[in-house]
C-alpha atoms as a PDB file:
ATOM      1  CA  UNK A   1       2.042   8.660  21.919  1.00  0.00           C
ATOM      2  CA  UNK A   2       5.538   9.963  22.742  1.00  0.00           C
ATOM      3  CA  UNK A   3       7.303   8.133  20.405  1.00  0.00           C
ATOM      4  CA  UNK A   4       9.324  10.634  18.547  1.00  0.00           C
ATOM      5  CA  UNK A   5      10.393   7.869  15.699  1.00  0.00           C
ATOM      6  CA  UNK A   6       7.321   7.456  14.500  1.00  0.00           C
ATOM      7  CA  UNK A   7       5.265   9.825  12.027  1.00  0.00           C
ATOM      8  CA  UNK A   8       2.602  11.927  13.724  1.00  0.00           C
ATOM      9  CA  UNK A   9      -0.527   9.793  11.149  1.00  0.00           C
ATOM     10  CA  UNK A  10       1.032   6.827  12.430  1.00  0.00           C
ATOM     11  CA  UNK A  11       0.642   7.814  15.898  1.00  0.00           C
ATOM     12  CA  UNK A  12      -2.789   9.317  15.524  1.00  0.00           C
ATOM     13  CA  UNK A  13      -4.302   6.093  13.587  1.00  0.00           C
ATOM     14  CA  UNK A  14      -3.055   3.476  16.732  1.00  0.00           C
ATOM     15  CA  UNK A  15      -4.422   6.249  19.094  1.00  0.00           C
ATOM     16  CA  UNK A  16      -8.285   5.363  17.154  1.00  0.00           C
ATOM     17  CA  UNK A  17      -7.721   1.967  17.229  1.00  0.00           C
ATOM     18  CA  UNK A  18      -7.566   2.119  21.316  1.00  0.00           C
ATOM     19  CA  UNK A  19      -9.739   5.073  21.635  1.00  0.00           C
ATOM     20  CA  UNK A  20     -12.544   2.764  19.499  1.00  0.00           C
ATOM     21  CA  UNK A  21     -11.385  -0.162  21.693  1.00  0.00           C
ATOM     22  CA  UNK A  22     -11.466   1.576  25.552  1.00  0.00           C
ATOM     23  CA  UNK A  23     -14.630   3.453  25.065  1.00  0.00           C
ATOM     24  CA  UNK A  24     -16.528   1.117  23.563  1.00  0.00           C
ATOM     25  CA  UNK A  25     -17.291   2.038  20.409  1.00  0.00           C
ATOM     26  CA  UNK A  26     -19.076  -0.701  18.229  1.00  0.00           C
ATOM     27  CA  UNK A  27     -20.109  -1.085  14.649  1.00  0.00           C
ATOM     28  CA  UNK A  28     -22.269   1.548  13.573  1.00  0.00           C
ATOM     29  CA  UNK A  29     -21.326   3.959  16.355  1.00  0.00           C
ATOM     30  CA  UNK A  30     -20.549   7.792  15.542  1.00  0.00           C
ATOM     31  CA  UNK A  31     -16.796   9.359  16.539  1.00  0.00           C
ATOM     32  CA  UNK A  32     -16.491  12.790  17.659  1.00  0.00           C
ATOM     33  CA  UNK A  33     -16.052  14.669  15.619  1.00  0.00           C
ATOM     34  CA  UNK A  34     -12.940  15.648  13.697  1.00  0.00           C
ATOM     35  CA  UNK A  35     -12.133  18.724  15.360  1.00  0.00           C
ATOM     36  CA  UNK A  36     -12.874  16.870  18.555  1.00  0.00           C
ATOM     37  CA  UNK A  37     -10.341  14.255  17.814  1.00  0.00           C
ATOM     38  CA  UNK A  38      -7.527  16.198  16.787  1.00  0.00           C
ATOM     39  CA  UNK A  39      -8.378  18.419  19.746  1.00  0.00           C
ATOM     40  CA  UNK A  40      -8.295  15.069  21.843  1.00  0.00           C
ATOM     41  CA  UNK A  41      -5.367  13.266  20.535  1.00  0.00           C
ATOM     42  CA  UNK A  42      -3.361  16.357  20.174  1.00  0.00           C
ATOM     43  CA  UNK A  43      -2.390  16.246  16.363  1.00  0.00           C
ATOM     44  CA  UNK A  44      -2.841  18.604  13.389  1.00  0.00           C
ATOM     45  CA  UNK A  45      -6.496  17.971  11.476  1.00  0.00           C
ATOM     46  CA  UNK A  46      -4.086  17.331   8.473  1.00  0.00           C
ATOM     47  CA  UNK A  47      -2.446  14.120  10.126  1.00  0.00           C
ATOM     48  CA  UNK A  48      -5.783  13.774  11.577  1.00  0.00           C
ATOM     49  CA  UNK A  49      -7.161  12.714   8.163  1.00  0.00           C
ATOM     50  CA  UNK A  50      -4.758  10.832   6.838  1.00  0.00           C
ATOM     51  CA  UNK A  51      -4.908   8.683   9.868  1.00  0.00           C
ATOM     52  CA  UNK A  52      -8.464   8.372   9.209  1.00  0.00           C
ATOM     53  CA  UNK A  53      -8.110   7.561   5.509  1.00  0.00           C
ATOM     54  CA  UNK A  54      -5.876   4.464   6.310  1.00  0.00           C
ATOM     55  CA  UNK A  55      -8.372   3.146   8.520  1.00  0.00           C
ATOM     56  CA  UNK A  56     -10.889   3.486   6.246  1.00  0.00           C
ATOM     57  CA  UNK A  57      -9.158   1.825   3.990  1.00  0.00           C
ATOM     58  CA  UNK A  58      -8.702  -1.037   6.341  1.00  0.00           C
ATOM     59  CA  UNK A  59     -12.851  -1.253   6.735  1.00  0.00           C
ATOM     60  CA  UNK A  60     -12.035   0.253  10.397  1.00  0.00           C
ATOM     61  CA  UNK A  61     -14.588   3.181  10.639  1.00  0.00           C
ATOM     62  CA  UNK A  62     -16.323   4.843   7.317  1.00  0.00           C
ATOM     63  CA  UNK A  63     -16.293   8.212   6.638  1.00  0.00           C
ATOM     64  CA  UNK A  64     -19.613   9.382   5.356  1.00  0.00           C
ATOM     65  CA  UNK A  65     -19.143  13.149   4.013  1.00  0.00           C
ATOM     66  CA  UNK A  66     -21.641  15.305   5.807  1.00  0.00           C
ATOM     67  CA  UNK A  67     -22.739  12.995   8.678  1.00  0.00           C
ATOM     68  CA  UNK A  68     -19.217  11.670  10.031  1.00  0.00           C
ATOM     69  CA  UNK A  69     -17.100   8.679  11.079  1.00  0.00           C
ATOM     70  CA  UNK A  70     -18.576   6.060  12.104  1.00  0.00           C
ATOM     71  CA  UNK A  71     -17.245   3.010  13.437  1.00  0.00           C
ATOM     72  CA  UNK A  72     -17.374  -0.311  10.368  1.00  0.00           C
ATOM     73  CA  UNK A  73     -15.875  -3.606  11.808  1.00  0.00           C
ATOM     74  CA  UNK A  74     -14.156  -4.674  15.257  1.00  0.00           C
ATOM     75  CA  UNK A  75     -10.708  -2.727  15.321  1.00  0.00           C
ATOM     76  CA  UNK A  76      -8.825  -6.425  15.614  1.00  0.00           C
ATOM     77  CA  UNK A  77      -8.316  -7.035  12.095  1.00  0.00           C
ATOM     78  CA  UNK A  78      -5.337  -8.431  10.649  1.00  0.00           C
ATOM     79  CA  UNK A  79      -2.087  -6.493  11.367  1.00  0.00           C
ATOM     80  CA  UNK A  80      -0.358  -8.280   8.751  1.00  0.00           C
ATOM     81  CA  UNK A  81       3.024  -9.547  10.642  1.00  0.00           C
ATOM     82  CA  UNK A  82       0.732 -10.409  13.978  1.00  0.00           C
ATOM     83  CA  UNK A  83      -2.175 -12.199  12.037  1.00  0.00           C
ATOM     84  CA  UNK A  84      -0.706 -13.617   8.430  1.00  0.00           C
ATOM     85  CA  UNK A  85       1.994 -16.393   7.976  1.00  0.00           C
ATOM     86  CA  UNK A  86       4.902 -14.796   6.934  1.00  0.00           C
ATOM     87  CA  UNK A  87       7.958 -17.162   6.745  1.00  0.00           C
ATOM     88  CA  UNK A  88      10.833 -14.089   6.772  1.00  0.00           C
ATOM     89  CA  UNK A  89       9.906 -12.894   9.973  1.00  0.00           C
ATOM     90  CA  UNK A  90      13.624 -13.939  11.276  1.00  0.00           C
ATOM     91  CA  UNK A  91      14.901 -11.742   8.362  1.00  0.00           C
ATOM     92  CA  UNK A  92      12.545  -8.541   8.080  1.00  0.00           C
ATOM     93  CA  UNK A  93       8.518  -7.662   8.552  1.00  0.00           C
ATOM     94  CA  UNK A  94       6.043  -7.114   6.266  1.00  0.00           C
ATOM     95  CA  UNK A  95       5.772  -3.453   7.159  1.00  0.00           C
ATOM     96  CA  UNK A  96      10.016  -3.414   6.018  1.00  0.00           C
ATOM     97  CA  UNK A  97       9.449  -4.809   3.049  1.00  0.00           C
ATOM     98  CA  UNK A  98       6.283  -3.003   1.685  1.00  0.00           C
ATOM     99  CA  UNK A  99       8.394   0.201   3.198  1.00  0.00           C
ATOM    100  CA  UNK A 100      11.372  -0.815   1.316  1.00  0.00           C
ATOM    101  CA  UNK A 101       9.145  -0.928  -2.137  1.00  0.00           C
ATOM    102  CA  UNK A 102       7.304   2.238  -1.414  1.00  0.00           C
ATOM    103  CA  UNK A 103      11.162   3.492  -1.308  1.00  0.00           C
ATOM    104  CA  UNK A 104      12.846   1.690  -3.909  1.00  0.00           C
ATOM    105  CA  UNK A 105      10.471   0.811  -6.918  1.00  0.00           C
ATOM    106  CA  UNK A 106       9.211   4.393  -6.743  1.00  0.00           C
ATOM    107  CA  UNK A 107      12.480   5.899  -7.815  1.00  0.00           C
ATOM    108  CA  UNK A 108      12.952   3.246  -9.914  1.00  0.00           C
ATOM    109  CA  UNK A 109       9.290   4.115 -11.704  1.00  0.00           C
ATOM    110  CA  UNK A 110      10.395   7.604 -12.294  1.00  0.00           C
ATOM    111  CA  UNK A 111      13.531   6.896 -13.701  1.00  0.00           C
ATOM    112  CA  UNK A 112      12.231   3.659 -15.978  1.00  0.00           C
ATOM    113  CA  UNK A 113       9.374   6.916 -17.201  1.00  0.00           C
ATOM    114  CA  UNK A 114      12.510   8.452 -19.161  1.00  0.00           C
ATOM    115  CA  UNK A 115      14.524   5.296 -19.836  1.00  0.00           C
ATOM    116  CA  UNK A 116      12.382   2.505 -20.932  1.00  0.00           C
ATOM    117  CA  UNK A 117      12.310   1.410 -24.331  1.00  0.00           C
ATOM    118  CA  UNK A 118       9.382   0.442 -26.799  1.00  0.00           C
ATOM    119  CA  UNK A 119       9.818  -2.971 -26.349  1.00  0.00           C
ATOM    120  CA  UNK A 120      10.273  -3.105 -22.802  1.00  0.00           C
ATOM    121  CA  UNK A 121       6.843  -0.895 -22.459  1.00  0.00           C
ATOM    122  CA  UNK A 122       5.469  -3.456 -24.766  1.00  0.00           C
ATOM    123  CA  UNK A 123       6.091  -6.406 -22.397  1.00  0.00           C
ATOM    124  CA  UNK A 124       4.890  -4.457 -19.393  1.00  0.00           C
ATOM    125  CA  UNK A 125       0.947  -3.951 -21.485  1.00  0.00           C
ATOM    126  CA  UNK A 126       1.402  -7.750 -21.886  1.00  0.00           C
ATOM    127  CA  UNK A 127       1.964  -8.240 -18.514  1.00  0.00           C
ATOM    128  CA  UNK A 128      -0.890  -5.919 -17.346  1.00  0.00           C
ATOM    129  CA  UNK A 129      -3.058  -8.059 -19.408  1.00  0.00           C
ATOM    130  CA  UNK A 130      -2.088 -11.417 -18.241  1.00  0.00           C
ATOM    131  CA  UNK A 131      -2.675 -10.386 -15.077  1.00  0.00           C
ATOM    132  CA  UNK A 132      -6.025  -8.996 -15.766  1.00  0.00           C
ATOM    133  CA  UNK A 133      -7.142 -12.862 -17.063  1.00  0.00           C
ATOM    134  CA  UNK A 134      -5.493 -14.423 -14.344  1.00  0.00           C
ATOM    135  CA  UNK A 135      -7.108 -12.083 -11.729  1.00  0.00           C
ATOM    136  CA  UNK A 136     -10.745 -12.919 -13.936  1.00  0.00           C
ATOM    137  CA  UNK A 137     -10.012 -16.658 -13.590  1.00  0.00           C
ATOM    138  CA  UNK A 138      -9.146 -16.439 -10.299  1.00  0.00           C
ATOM    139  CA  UNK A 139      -5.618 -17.950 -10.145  1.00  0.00           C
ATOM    140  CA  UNK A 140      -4.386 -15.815  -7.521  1.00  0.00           C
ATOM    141  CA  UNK A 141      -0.832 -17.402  -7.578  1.00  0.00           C
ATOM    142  CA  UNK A 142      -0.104 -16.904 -11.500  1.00  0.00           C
ATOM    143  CA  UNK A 143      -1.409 -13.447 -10.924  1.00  0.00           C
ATOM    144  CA  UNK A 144       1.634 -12.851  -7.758  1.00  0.00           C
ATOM    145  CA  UNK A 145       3.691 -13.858 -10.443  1.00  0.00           C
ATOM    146  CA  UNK A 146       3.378 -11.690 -12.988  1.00  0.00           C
ATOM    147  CA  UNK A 147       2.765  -8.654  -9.988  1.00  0.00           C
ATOM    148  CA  UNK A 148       6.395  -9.512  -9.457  1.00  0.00           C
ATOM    149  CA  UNK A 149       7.568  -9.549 -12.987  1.00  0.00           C
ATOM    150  CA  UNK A 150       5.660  -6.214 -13.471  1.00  0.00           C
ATOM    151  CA  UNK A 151       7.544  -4.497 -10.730  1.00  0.00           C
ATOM    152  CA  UNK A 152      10.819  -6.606 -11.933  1.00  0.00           C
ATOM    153  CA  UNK A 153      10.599  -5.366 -14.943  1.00  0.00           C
ATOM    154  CA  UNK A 154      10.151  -2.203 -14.037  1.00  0.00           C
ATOM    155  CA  UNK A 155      13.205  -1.997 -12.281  1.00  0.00           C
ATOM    156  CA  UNK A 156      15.180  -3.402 -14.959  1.00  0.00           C
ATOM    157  CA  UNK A 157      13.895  -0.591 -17.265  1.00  0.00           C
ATOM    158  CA  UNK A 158      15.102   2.081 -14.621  1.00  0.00           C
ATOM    159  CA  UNK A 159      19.241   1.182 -15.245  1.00  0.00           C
ATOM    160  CA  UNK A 160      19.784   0.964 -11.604  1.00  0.00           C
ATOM    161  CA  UNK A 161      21.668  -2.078 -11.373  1.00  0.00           C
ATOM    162  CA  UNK A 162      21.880  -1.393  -7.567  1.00  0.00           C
ATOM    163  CA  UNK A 163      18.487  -1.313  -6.741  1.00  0.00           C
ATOM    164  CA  UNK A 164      17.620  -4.424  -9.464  1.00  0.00           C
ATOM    165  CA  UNK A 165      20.102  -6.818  -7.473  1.00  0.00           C
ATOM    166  CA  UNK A 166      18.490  -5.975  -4.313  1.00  0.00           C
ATOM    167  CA  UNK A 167      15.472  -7.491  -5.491  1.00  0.00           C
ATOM    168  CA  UNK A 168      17.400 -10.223  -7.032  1.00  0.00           C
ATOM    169  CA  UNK A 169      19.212 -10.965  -4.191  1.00  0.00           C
ATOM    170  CA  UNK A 170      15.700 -11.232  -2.096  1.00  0.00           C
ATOM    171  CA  UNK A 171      13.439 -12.416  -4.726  1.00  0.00           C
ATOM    172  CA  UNK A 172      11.450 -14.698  -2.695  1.00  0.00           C
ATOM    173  CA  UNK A 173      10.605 -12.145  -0.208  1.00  0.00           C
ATOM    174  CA  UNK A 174       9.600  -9.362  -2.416  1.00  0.00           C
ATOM    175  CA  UNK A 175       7.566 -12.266  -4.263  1.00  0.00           C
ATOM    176  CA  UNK A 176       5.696 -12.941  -0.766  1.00  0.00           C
ATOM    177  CA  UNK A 177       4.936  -9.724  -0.438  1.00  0.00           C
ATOM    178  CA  UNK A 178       3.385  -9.195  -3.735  1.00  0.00           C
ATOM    179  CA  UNK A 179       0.680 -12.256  -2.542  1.00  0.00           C
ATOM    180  CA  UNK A 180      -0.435 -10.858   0.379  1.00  0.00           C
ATOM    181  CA  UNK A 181      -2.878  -8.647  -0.936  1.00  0.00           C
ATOM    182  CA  UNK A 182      -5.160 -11.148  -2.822  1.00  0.00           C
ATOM    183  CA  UNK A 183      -5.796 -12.377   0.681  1.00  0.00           C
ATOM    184  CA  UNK A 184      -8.722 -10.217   0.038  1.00  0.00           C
ATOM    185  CA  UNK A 185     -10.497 -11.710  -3.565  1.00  0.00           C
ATOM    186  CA  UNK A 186     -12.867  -8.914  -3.473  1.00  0.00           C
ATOM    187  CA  UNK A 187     -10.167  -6.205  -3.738  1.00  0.00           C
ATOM    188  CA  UNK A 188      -7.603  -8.193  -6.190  1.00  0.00           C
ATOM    189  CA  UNK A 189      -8.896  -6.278  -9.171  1.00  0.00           C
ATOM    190  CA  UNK A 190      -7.351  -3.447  -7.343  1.00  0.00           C
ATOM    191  CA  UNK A 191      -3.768  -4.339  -8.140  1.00  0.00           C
ATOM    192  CA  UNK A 192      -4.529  -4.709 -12.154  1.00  0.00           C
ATOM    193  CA  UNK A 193      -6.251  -1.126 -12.071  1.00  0.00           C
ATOM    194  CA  UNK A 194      -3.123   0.047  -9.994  1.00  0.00           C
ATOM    195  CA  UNK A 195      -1.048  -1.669 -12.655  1.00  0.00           C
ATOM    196  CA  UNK A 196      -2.613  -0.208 -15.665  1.00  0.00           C
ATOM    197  CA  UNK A 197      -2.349   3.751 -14.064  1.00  0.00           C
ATOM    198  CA  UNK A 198       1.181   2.894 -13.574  1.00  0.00           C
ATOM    199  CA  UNK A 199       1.649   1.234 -17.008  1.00  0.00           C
ATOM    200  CA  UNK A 200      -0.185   4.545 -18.429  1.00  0.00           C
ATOM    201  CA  UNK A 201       2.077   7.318 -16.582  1.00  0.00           C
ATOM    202  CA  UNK A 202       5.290   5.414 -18.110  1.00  0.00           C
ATOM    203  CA  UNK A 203       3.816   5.440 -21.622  1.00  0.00           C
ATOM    204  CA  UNK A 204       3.276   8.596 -20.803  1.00  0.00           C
ATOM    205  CA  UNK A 205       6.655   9.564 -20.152  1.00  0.00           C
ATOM    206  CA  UNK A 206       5.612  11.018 -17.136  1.00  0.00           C
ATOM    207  CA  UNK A 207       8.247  10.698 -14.605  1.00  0.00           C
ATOM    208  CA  UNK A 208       6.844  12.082 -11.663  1.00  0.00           C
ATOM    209  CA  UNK A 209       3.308  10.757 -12.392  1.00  0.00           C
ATOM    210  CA  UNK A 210       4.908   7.251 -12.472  1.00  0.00           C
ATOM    211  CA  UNK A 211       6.446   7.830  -9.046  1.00  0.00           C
ATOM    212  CA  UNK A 212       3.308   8.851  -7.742  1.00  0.00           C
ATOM    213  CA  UNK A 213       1.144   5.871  -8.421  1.00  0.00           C
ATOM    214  CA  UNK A 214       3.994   3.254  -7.676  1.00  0.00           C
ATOM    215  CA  UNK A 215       3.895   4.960  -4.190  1.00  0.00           C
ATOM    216  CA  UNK A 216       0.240   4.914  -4.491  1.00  0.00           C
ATOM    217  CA  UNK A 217      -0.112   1.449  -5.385  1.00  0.00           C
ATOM    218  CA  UNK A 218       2.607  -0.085  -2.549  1.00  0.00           C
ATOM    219  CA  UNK A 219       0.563   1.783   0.113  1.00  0.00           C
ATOM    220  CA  UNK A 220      -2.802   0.222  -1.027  1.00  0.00           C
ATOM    221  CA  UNK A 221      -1.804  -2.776  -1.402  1.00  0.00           C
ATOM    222  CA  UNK A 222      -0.035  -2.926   2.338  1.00  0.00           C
ATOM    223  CA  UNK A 223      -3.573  -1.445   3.296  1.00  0.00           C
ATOM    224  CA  UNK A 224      -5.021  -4.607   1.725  1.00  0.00           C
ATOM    225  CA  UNK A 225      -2.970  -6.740   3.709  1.00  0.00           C
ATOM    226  CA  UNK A 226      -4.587  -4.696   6.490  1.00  0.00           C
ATOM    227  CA  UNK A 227      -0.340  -2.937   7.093  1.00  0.00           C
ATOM    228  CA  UNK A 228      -0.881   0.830   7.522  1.00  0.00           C
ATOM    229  CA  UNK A 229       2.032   2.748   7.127  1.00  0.00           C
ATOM    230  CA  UNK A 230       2.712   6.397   6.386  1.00  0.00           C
ATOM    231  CA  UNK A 231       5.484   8.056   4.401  1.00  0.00           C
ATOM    232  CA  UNK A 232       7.267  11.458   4.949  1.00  0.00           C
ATOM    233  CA  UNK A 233       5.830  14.434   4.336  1.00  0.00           C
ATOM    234  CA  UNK A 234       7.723  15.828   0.881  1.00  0.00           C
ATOM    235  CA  UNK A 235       9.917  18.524   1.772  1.00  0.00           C
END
């Protein structure tokens, strides 16, 4: 825990993951409680939760309002680069890449809010809705497809030629990422629903609204890859 590189919720989420591993904890078991943990692991009760919301998010420990955490599933699930076949690993790691999005096609959603035509919007709500029948079919693969065109598209919209040739120029990674998450079929609906509050922010107009749920939607859907990562605090 003294690595000064890496955020303080970072730090505080692998310090669960070994405290639930060294002391035993199984499924079902209660964690101290919060003020015992940020007590114990030395961090704010602010990074404290956040930590804890990203590992309940993985189905690590559930947080039941009023009784506690409690311990869900073994804490060796899927760390995305460690456990899933990733075939860029020579070139960057999941975790880069879904950081990488969180940074680029955020800015890009807040500019394409104020810059994106009728038409463009248009194709984007025919996207969202191909998606939704591939998702309903089942046909994970046509559905990574069109999650890549969404977010393509999206950058397009923005005017950034910059930031659209970096996807360009890496297409097939950015496209890998975008099927990781339906490694979970339960949770694939997730990324349509994402999609839509996106779609509705930028028919909206609403630049920093857009922003918001790109940024919310690249961190959930690293957190259904079973990737944690957490962003800076806004200054």
């Amino acid at each position: 825990m003294n690595s000064i590189s890496r955020a303080v919720p970072e730090v505080a989420l692998q310090a669960i993951r070994k405290l639930i591993t060294e002391q035993g904890f199984g499924a079902g078991d209660a964690l101290p409680s919060q003020r015992d943990l940020a007590v114990q692991l030395g961090v704010s009760r602010a990074s404290l939760r956040e930590a804890l919301s990203s590992l309940s998010a993985l189905g690590v420990i559930s947080i039941q309002p009023g009784k506690g955490v409690f311990v869900q599933a073994p804490v060796d699930l899927p760390r995305g680069d460690a456990a899933l076949s990733w075939p860029f690993a020579a070139q960057a790691s999941p975790l880069d890449i879904f950081q990488l999005r969180y940074a680029l096609e955020s800015f890009a959603a807040g500019l394409a809010a104020v810059t994106l035509t009728t038409d463009e919007l248009d194709v984007l709500e025919d996207n969202v809705a191909a998606m939704r029948s591939e998702l309903k079919s089942g046909d994970f693969e046509a559905a990574a497809r069109l999650d890549f065109e969404f977010h393509r598209r999206i950058l397009l919209a923005s005017g950034n030629q910059a930031m659209l040739s970096i996807l360009t120029a890496s297409a097939e990674i950015f496209l890998e990422s975008q099927k990781l998450p339906f490694i979970r079929a339960e949770r694939a609906m997730e990324t349509w629903q994402e999609h839509r509050k996106i779609l509705r922010a930028l028919a909206r107009r609403a630049s920093g609204a857009a922003q918001k749920a790109m940024q919310e939607h690249v961190r959930n859907a690293a957190l259904r890859t079973g990737i944690a990562f957490v962003a800076p605090a806004a200054s």
